[in-house]
Protein backbone atom coordinates (compact mmCIF):
# COMPACT_ATOMS: atom_id res chain seq x y z
CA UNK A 1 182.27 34.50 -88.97
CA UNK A 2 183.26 32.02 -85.74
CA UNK A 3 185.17 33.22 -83.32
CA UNK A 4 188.09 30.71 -81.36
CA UNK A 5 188.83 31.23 -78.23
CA UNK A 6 191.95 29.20 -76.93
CA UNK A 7 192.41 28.26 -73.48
CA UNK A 8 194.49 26.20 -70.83
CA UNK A 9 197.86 27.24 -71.72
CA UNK A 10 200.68 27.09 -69.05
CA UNK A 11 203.77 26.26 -67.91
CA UNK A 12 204.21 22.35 -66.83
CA UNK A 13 207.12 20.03 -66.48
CA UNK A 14 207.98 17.50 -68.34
CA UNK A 15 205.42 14.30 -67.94
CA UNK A 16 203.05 16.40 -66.75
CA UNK A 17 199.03 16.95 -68.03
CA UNK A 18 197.56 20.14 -69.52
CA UNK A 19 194.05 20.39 -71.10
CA UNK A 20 193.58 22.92 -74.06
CA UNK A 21 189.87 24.46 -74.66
CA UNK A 22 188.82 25.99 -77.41
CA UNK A 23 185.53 27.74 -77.24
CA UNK A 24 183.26 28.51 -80.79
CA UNK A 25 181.06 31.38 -80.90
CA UNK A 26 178.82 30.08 -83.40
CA UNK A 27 176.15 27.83 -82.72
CA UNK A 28 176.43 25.42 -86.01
CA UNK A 29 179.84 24.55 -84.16
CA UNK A 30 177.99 21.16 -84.64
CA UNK A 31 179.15 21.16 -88.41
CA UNK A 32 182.62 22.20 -88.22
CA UNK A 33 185.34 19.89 -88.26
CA UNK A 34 188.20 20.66 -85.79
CA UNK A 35 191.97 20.76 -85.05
CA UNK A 36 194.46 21.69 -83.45
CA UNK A 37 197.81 22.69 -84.87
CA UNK A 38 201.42 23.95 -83.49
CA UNK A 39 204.25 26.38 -83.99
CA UNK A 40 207.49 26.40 -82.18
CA UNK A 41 209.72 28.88 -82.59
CA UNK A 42 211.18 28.84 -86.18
CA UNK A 43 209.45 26.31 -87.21
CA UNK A 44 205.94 25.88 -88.98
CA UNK A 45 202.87 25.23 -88.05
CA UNK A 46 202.41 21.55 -87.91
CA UNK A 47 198.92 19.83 -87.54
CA UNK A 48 198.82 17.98 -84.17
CA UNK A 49 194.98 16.47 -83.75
CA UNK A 50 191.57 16.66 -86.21
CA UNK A 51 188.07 15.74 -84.66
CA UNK A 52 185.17 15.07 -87.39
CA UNK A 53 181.38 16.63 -86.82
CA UNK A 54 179.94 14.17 -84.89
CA UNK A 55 183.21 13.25 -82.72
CA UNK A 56 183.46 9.83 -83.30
CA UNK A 57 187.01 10.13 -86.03
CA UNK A 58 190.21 11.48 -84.98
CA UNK A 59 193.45 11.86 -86.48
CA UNK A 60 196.64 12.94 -84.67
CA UNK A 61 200.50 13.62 -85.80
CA UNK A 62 202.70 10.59 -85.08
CA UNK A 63 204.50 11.88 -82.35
CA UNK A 64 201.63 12.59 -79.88
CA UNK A 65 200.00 9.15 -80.70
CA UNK A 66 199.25 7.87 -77.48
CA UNK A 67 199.67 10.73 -75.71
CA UNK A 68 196.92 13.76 -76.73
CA UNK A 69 193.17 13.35 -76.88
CA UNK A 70 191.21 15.73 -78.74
CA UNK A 71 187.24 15.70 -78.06
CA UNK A 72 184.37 18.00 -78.54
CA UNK A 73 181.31 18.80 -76.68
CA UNK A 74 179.04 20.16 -79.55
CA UNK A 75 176.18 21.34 -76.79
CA UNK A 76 179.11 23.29 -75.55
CA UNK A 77 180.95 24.56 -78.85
CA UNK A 78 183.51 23.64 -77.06
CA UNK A 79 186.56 21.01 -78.49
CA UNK A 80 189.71 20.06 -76.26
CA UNK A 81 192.91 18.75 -76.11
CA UNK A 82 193.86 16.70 -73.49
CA UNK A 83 197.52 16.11 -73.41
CA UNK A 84 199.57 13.56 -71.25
CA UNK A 85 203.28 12.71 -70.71
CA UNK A 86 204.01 16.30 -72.12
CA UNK A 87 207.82 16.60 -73.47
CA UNK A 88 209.98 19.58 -74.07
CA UNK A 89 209.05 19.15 -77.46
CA UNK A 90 205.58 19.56 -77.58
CA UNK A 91 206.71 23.52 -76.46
CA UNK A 92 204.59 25.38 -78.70
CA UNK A 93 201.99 28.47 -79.37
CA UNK A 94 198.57 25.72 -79.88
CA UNK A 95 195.74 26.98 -82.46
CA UNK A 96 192.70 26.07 -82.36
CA UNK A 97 191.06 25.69 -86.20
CA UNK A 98 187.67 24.94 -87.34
CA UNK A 99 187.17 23.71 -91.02
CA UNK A 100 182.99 24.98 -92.19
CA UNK A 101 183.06 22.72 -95.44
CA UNK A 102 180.70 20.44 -93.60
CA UNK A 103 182.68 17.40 -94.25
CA UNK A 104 182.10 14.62 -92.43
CA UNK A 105 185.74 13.07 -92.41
CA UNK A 106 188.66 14.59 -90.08
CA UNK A 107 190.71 17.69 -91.48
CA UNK A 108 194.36 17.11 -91.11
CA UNK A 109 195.58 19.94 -93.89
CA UNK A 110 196.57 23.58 -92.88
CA UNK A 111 194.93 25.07 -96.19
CA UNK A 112 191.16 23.52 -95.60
CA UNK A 113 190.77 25.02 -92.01
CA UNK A 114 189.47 28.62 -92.29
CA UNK A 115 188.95 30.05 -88.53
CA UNK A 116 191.52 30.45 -86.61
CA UNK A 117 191.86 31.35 -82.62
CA UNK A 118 194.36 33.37 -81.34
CA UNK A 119 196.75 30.78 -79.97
CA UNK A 120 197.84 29.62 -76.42
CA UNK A 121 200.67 28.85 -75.68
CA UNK A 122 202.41 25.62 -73.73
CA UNK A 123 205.60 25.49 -72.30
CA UNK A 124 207.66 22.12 -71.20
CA UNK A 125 210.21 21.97 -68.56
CA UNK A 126 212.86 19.60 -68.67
């Protein structure tokens, strides 16, 4: 069973910078694919950015193209989101997800991601 802890959360106007951790209890971190999804009030949970094992494929929605980096540090079971030029939009509870099928491509659907953290959430000003 992994464990997801989400950090980094806050409060930040708009065009401002916030960097989302997520921390993995489990030390084959290495082989998990990650993401990082979204929910806004009413709405579902949208995929926002997938990492693959080794770090070197991402995938990200088309509106944060551009604007969000997601990385990993695998001695530090440890992936991030590093998001830029933030818009009222992007308001939102962020999950971290971690997908143990030991693929080597990036995850971008909901159903194939089966840890979940608790959420954090980011707020934009306008």
């Amino acid at each position: 069973q992994v464990q997801l802890v989400e950090s980094g959360g806050g409060l930040v106007q708009a065009g401002g910078s916030l960097r989302l951790s997520c921390a993995a209890s489990d030390r084959t971190f290495s082989r998990y694919a990650m993401g990082w999804f979204r929910q806004a009030p009413g709405k579902e949970r949208e995929f926002v950015a997938g990492i693959n094992l080794s770090g070197d494929s991402t995938d990200y929605t088309d509106s944060v193209k551009g604007r969000f980096t997601i990385s990993r540090d695998n001695a530090k079971n440890t992936v991030y989101l590093h998001m830029n030029s933030l818009k009222p939009e992007d308001t939102a509870v962020y999950y971290c997800a971690a997908d143990s099928r030991f693929s080597a491509g990036v995850t971008t659907i909901y159903g194939l991601y089966n840890y979940w953290g608790q959420g954090t959430q980011v707020t934009v000003s306008s």
